[in-house]
PDB file of N, CA and C in Angstrom:
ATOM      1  N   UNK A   1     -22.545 -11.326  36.907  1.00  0.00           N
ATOM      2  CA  UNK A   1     -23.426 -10.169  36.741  1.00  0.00           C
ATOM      3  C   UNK A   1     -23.970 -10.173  35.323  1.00  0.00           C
ATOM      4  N   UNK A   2     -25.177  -9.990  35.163  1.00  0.00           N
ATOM      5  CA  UNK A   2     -25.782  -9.578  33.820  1.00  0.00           C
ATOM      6  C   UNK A   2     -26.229  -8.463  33.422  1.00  0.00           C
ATOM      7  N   UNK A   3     -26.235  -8.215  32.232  1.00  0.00           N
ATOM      8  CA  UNK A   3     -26.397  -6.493  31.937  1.00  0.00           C
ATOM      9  C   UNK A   3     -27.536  -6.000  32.331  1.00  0.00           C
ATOM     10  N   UNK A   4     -28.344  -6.413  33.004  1.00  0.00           N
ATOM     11  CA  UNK A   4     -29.950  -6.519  33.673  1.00  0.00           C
ATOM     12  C   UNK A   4     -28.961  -5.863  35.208  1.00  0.00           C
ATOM     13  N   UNK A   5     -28.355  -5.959  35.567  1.00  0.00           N
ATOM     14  CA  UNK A   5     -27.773  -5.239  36.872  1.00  0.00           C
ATOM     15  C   UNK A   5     -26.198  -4.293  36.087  1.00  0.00           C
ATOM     16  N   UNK A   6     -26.551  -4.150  35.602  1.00  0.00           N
ATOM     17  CA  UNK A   6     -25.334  -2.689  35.151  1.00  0.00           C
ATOM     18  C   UNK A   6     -25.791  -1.656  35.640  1.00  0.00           C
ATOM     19  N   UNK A   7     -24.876  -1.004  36.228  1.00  0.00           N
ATOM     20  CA  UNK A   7     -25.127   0.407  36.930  1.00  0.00           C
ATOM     21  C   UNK A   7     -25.768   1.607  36.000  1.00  0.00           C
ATOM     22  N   UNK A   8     -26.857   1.890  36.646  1.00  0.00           N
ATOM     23  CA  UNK A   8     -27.696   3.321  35.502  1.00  0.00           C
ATOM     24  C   UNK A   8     -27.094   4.334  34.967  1.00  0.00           C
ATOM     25  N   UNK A   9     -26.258   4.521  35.703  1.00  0.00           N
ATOM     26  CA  UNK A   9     -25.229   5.549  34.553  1.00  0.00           C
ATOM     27  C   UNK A   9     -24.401   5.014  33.672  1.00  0.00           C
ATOM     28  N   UNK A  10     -23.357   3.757  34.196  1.00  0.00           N
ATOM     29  CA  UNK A  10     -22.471   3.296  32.642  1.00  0.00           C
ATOM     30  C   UNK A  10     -23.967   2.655  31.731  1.00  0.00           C
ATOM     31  N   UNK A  11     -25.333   2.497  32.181  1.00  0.00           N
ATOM     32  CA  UNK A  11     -26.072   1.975  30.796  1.00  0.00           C
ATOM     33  C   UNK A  11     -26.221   3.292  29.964  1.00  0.00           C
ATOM     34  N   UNK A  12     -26.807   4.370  31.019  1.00  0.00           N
ATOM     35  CA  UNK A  12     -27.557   5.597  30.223  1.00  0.00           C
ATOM     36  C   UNK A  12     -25.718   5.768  29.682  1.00  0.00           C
ATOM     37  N   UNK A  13     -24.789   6.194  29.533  1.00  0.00           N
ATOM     38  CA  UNK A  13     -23.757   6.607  29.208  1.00  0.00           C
ATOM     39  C   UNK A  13     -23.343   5.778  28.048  1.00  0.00           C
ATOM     40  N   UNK A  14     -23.352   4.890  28.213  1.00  0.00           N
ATOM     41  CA  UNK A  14     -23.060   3.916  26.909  1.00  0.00           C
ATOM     42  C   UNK A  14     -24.188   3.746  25.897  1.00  0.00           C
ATOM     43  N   UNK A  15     -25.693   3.811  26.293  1.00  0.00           N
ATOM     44  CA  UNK A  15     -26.331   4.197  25.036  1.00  0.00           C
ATOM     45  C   UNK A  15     -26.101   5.466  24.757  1.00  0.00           C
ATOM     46  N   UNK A  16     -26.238   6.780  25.380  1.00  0.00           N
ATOM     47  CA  UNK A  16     -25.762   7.837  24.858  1.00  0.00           C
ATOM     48  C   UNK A  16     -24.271   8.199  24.070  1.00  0.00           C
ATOM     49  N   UNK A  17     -23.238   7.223  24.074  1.00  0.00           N
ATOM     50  CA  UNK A  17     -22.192   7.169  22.902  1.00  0.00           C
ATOM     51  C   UNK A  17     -22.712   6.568  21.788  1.00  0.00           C
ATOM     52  N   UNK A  18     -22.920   5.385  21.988  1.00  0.00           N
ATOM     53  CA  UNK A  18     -23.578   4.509  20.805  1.00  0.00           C
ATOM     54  C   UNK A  18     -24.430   5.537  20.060  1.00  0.00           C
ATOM     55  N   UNK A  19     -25.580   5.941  20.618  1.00  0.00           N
ATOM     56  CA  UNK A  19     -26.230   6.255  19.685  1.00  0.00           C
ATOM     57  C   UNK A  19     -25.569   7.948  19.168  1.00  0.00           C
ATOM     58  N   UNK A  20     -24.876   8.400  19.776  1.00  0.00           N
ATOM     59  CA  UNK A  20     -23.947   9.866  19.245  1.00  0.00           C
ATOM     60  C   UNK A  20     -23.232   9.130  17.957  1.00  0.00           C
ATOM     61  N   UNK A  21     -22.512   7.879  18.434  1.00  0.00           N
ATOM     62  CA  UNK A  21     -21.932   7.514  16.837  1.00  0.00           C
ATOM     63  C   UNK A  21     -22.670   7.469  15.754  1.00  0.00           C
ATOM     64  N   UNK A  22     -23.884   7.080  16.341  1.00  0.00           N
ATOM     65  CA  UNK A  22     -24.905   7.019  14.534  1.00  0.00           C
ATOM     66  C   UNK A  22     -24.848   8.365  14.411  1.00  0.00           C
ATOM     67  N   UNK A  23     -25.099   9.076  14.706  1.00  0.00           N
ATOM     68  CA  UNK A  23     -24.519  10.441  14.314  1.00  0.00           C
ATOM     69  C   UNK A  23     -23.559  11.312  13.434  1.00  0.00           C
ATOM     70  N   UNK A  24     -22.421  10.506  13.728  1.00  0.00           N
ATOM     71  CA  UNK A  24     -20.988  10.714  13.245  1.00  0.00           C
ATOM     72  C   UNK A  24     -20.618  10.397  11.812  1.00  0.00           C
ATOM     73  N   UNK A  25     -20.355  11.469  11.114  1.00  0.00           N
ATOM     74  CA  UNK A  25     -19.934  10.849   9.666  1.00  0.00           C
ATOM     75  C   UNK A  25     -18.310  10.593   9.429  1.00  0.00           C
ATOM     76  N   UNK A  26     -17.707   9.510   9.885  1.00  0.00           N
ATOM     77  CA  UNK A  26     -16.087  10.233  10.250  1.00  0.00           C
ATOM     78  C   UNK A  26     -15.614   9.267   9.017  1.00  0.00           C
ATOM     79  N   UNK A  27     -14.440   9.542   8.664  1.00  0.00           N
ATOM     80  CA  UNK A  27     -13.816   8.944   7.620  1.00  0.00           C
ATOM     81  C   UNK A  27     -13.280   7.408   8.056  1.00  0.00           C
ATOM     82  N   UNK A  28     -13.025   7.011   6.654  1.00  0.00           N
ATOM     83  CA  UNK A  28     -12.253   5.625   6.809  1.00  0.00           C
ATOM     84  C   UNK A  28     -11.616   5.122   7.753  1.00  0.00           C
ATOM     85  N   UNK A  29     -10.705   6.225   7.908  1.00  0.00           N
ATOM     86  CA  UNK A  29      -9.421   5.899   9.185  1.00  0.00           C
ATOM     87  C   UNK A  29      -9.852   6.414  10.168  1.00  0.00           C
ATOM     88  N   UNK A  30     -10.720   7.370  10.826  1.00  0.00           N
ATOM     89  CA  UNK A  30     -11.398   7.455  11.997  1.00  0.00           C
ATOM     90  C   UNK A  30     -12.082   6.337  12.021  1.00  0.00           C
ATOM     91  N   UNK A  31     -12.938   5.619  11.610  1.00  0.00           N
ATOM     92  CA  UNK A  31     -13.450   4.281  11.845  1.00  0.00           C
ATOM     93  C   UNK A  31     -12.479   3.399  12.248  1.00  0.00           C
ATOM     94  N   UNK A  32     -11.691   3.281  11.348  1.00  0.00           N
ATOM     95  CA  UNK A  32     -10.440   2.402  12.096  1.00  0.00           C
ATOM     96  C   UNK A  32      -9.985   2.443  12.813  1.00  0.00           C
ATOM     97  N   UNK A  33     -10.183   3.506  14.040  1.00  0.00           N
ATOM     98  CA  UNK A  33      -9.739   4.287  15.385  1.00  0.00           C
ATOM     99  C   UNK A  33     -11.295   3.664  16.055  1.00  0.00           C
ATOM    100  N   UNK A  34     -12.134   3.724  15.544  1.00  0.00           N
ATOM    101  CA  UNK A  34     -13.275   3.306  16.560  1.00  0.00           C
ATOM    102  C   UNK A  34     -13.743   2.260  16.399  1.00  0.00           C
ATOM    103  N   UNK A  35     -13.815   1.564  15.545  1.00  0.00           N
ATOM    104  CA  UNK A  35     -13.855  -0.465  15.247  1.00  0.00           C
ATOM    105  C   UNK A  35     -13.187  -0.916  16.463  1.00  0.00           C
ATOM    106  N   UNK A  36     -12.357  -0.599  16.485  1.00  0.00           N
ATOM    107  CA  UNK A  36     -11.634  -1.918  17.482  1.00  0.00           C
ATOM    108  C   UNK A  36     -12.096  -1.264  19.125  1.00  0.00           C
ATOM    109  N   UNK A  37     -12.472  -0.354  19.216  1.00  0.00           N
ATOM    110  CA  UNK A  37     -13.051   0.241  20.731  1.00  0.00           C
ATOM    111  C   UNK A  37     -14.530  -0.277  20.608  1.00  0.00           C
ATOM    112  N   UNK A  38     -15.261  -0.340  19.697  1.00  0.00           N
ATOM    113  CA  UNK A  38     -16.362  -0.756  19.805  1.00  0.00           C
ATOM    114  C   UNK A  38     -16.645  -2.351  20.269  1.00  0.00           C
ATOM    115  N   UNK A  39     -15.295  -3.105  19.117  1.00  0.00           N
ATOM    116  CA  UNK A  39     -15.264  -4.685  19.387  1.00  0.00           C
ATOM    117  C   UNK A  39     -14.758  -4.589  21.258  1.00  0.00           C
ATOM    118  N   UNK A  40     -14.183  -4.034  21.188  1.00  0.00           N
ATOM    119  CA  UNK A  40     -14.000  -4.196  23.000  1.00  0.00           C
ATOM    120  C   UNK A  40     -15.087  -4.116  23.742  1.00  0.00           C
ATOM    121  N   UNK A  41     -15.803  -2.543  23.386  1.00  0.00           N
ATOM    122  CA  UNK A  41     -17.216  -2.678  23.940  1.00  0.00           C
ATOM    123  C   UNK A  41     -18.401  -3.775  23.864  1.00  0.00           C
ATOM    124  N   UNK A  42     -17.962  -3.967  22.588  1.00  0.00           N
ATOM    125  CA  UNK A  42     -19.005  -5.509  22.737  1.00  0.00           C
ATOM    126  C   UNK A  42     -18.689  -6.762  23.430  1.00  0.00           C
ATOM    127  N   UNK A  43     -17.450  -7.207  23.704  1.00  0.00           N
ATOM    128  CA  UNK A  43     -16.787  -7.652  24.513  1.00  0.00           C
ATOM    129  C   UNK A  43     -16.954  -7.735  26.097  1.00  0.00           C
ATOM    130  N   UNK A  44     -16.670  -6.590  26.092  1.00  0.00           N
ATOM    131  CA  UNK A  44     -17.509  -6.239  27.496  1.00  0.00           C
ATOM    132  C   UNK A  44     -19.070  -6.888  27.941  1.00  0.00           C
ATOM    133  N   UNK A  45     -19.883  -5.784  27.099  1.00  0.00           N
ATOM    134  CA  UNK A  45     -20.932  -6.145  27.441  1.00  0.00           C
ATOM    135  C   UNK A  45     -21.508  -7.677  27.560  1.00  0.00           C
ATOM    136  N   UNK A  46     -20.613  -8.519  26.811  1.00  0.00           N
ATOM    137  CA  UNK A  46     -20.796  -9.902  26.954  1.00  0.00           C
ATOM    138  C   UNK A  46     -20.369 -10.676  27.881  1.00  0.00           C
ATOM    139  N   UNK A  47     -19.850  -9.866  28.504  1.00  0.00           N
ATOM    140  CA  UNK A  47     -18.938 -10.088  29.498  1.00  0.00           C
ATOM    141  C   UNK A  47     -19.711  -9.486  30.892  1.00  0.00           C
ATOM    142  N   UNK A  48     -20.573  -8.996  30.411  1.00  0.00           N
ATOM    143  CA  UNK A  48     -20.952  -8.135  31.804  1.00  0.00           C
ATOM    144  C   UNK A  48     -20.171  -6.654  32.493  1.00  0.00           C
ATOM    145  N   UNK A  49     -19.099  -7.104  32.166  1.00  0.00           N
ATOM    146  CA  UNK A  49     -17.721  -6.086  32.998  1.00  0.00           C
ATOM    147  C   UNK A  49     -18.355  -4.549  32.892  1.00  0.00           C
ATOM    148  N   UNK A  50     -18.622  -4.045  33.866  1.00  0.00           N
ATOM    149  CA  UNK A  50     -18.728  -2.914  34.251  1.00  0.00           C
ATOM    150  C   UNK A  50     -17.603  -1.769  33.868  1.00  0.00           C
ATOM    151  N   UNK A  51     -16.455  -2.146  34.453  1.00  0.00           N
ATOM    152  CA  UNK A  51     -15.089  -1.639  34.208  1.00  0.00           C
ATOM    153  C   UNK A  51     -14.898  -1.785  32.919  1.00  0.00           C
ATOM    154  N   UNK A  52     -14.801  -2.627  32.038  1.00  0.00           N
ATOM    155  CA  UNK A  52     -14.252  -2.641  30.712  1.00  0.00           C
ATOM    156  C   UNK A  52     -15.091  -1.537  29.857  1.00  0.00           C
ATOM    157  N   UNK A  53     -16.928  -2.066  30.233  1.00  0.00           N
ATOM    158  CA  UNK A  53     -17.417  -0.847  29.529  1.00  0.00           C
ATOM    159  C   UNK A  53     -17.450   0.872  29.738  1.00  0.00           C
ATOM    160  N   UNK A  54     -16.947   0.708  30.897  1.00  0.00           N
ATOM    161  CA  UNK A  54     -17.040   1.677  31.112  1.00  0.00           C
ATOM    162  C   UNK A  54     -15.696   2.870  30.801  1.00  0.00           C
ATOM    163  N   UNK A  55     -14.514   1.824  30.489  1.00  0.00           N
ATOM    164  CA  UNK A  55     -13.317   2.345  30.287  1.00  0.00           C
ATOM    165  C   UNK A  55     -13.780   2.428  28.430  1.00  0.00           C
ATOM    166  N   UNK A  56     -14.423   1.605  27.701  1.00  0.00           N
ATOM    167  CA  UNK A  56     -14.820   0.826  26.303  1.00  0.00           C
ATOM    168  C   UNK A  56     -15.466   2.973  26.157  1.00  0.00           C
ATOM    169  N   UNK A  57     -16.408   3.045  26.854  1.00  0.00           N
ATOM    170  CA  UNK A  57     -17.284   4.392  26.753  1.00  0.00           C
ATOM    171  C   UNK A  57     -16.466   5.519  26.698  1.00  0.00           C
ATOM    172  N   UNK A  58     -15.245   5.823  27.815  1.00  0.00           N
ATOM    173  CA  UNK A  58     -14.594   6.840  27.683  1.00  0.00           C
ATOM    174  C   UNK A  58     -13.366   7.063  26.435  1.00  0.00           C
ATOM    175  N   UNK A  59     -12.888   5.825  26.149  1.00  0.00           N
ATOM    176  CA  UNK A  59     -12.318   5.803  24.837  1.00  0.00           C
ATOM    177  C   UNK A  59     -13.215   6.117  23.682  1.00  0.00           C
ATOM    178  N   UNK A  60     -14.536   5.963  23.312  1.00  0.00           N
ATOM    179  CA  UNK A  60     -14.686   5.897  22.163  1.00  0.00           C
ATOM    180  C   UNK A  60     -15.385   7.675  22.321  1.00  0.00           C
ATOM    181  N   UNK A  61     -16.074   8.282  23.669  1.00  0.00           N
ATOM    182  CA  UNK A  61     -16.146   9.673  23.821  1.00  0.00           C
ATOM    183  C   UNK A  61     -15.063  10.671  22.875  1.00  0.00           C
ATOM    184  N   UNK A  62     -13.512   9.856  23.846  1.00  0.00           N
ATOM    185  CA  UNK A  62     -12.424  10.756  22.993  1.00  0.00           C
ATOM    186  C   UNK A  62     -12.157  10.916  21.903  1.00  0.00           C
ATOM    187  N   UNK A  63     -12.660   9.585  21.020  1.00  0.00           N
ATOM    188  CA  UNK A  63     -12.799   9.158  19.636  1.00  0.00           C
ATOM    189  C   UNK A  63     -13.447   9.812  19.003  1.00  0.00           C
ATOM    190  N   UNK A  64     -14.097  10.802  19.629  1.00  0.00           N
ATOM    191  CA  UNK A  64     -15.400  11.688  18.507  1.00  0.00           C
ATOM    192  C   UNK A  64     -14.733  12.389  17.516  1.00  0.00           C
ATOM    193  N   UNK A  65     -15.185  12.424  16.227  1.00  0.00           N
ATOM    194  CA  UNK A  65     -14.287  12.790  15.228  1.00  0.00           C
ATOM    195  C   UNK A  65     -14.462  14.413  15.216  1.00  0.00           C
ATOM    196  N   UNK A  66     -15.771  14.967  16.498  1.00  0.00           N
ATOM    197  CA  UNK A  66     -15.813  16.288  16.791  1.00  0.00           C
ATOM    198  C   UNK A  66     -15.270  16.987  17.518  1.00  0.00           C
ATOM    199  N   UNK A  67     -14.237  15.732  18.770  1.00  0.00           N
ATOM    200  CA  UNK A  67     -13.260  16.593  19.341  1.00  0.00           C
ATOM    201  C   UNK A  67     -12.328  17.299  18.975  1.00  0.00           C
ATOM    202  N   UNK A  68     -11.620  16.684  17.929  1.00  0.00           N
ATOM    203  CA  UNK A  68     -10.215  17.733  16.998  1.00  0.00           C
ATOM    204  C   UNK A  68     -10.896  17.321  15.437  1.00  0.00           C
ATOM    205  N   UNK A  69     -11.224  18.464  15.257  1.00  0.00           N
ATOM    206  CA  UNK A  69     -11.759  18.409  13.351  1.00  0.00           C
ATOM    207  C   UNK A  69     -10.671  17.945  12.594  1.00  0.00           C
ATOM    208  N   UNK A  70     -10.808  17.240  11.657  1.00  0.00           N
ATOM    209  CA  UNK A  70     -10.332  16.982  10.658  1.00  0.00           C
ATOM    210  C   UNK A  70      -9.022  17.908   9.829  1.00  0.00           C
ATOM    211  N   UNK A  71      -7.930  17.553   9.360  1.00  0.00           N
ATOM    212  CA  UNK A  71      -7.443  18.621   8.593  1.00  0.00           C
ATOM    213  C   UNK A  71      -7.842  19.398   7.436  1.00  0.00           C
ATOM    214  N   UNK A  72      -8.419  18.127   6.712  1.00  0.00           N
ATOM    215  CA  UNK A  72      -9.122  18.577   5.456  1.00  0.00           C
ATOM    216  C   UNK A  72     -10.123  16.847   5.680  1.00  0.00           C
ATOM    217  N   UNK A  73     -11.021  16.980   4.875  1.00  0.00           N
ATOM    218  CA  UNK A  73     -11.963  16.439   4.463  1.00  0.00           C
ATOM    219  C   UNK A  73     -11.445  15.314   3.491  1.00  0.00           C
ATOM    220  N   UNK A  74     -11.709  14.297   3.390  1.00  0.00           N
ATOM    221  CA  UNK A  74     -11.103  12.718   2.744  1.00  0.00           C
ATOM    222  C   UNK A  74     -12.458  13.265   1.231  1.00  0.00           C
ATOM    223  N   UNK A  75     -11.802  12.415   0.211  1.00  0.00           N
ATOM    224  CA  UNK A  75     -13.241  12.607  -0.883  1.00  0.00           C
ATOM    225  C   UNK A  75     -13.854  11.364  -0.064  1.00  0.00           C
ATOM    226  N   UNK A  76     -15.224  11.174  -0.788  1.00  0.00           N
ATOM    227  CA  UNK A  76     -15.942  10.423  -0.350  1.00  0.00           C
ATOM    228  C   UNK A  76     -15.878   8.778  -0.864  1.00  0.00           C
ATOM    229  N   UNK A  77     -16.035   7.971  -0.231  1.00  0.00           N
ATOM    230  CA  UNK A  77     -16.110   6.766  -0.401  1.00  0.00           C
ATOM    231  C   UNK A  77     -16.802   6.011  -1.207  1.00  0.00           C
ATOM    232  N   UNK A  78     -16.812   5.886  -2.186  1.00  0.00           N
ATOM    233  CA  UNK A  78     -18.228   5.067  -2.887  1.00  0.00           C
ATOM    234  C   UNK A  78     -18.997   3.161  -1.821  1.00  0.00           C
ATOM    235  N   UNK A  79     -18.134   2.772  -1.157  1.00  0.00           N
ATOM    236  CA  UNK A  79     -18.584   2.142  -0.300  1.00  0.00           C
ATOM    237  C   UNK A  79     -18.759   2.751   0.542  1.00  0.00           C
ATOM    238  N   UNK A  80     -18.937   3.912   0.882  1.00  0.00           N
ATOM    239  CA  UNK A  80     -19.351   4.956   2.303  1.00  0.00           C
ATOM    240  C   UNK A  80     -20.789   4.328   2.922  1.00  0.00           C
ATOM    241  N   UNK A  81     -21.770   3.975   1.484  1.00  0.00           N
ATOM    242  CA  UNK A  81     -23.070   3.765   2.513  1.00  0.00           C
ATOM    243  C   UNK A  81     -23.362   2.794   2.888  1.00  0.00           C
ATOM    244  N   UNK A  82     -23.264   1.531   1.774  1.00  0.00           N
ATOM    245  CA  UNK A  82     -23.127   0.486   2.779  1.00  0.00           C
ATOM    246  C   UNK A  82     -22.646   0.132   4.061  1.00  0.00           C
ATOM    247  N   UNK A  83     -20.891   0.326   3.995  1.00  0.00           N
ATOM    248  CA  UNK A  83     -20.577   0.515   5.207  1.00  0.00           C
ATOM    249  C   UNK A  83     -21.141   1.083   6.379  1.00  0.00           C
ATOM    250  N   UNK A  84     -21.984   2.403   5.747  1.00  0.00           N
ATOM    251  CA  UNK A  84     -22.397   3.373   6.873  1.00  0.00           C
ATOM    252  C   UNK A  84     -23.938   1.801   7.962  1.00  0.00           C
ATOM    253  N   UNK A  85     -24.496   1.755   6.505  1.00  0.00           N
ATOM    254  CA  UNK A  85     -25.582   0.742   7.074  1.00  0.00           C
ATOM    255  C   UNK A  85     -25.247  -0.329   7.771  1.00  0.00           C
ATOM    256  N   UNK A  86     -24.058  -0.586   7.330  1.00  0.00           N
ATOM    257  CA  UNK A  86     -23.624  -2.159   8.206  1.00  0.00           C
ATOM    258  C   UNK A  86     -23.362  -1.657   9.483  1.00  0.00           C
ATOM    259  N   UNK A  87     -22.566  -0.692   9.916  1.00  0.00           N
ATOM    260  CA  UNK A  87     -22.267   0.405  11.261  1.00  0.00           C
ATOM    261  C   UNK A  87     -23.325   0.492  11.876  1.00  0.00           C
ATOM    262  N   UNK A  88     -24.276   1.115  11.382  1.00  0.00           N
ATOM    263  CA  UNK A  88     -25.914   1.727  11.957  1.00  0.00           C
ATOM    264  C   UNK A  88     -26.378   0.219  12.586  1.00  0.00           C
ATOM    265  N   UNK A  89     -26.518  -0.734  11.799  1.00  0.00           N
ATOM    266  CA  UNK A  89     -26.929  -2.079  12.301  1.00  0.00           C
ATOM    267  C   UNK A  89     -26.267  -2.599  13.179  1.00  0.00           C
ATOM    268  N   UNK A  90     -25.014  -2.795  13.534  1.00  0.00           N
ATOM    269  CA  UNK A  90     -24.460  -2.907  14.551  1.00  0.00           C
ATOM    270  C   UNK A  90     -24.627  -2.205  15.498  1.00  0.00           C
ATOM    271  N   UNK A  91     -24.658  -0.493  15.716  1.00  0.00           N
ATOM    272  CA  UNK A  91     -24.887  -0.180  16.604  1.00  0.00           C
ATOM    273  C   UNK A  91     -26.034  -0.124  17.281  1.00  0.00           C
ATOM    274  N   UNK A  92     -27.293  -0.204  16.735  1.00  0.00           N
ATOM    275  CA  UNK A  92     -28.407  -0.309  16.679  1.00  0.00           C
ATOM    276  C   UNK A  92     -28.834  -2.027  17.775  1.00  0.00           C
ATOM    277  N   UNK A  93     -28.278  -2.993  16.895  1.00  0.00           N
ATOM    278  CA  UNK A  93     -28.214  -4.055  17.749  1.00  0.00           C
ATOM    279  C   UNK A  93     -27.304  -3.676  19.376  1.00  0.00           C
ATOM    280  N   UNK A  94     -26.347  -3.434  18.980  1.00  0.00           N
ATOM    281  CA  UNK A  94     -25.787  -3.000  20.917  1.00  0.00           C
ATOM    282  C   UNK A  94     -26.555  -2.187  21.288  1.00  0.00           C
ATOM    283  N   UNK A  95     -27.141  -1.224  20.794  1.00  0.00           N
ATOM    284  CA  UNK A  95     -28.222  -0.601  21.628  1.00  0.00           C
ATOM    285  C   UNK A  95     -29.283  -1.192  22.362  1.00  0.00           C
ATOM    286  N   UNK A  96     -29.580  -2.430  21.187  1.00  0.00           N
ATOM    287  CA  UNK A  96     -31.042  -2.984  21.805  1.00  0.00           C
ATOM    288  C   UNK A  96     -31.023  -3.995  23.000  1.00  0.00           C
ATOM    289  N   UNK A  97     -29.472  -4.727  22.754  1.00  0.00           N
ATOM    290  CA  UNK A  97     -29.057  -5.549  23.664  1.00  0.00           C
ATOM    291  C   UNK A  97     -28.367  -4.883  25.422  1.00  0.00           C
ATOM    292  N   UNK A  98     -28.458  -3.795  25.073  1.00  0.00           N
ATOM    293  CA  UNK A  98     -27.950  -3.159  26.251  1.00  0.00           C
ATOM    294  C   UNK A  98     -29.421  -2.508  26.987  1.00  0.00           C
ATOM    295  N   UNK A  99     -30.608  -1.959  26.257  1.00  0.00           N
ATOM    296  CA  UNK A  99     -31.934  -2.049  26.748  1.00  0.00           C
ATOM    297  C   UNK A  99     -32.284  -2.908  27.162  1.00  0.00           C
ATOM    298  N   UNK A 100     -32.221  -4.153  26.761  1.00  0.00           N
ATOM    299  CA  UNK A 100     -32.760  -5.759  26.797  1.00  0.00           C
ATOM    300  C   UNK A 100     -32.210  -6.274  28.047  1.00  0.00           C
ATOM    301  N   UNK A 101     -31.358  -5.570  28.497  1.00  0.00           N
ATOM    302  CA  UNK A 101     -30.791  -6.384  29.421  1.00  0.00           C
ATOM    303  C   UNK A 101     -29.458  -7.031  29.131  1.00  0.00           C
ATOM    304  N   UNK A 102     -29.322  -7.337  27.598  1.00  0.00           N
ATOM    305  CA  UNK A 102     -28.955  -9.100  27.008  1.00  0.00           C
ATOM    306  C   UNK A 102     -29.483 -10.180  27.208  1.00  0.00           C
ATOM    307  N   UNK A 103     -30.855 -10.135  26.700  1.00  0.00           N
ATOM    308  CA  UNK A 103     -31.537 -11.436  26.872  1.00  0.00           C
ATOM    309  C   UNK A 103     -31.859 -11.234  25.644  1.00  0.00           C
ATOM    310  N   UNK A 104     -32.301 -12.557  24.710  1.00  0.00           N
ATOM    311  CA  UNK A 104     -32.154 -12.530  23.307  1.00  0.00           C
ATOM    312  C   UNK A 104     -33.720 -12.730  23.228  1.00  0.00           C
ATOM    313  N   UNK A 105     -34.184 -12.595  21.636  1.00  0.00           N
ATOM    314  CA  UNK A 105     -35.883 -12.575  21.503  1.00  0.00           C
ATOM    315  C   UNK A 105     -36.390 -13.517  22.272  1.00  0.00           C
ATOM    316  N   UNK A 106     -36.098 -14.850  22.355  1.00  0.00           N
ATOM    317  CA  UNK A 106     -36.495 -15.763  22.654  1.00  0.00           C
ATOM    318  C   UNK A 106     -36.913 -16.346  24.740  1.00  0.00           C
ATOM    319  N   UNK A 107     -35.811 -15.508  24.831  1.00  0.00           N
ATOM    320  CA  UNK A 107     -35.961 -15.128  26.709  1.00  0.00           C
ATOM    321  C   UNK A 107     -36.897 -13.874  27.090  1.00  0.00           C
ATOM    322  N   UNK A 108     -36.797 -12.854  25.738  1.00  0.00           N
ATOM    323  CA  UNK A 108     -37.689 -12.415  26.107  1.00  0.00           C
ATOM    324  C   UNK A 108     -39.376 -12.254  25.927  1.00  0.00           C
ATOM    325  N   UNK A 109     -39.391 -13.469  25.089  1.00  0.00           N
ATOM    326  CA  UNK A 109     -40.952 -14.202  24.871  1.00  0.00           C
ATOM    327  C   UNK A 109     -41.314 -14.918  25.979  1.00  0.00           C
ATOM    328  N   UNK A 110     -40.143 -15.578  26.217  1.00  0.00           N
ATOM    329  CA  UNK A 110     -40.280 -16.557  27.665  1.00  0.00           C
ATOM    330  C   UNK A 110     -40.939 -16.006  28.886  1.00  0.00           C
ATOM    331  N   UNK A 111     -40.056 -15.015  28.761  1.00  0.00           N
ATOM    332  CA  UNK A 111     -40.285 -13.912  30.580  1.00  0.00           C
ATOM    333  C   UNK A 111     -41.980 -13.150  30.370  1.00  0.00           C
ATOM    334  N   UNK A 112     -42.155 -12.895  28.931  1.00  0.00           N
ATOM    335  CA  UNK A 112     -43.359 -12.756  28.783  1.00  0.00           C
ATOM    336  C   UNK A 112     -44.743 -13.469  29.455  1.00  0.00           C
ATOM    337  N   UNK A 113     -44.376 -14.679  28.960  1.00  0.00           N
ATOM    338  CA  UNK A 113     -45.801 -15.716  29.262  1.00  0.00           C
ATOM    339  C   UNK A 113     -45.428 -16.028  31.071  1.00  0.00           C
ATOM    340  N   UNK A 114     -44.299 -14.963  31.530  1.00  0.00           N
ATOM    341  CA  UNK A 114     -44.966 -15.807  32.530  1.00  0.00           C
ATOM    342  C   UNK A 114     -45.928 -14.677  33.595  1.00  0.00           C
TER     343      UNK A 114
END
């Protein structure tokens, strides 16, 4: 199966997390709670697996750093923005690759000319 046949709700559902995370300003160690759910999600999607992403989506939902607030507030990071940009770019790319189908620029120049 290719992500060109993923079911319309785990797609619309999984861009609608993804892009809620660009959203999210969560601390250090909340990231470190959602890094490794994301690497799964990407995993998935390379994978095609329906099930994985779709289990990949409901974990990182629970992960919202808006479901249980914070105790107190971390100071801020002086690598906060980079990081933040390297995040945004990643998610940004799974976004586009999950629109795309997963077909890369080059397949989709191809499918163009014809």
């Amino acid at each position: 199966m290719s992500l060109d046949e993923l079911d319309a709700d785990i797609r619309s559902d999984t861009v609608d997390i993804i892009e809620e995370i660009a959203k999210w300003r969560p601390s250090a160690q909340q990231w470190s709670r959602i890094e490794p759910i994301l690497d799964r999600l990407e995993k998935a999607l390379l994978e095609s697996d329906q099930e994985k992403i779709q289990a990949a989506v409901v974990e990182l939902e629970l992960a919202s750093p808006f479901r249980v607030p914070p105790v107190r507030r971390p100071e801020p990071d002086k690598n906060a923005e980079r990081e933040l940009a390297e995040r945004q770019d990643r998610l940004d790319r799974m976004v586009h690759k999950i629109s795309d189908g997963g077909r890369d620029d080059d397949q989709r120049r191809d499918q163009g000319r014809r």
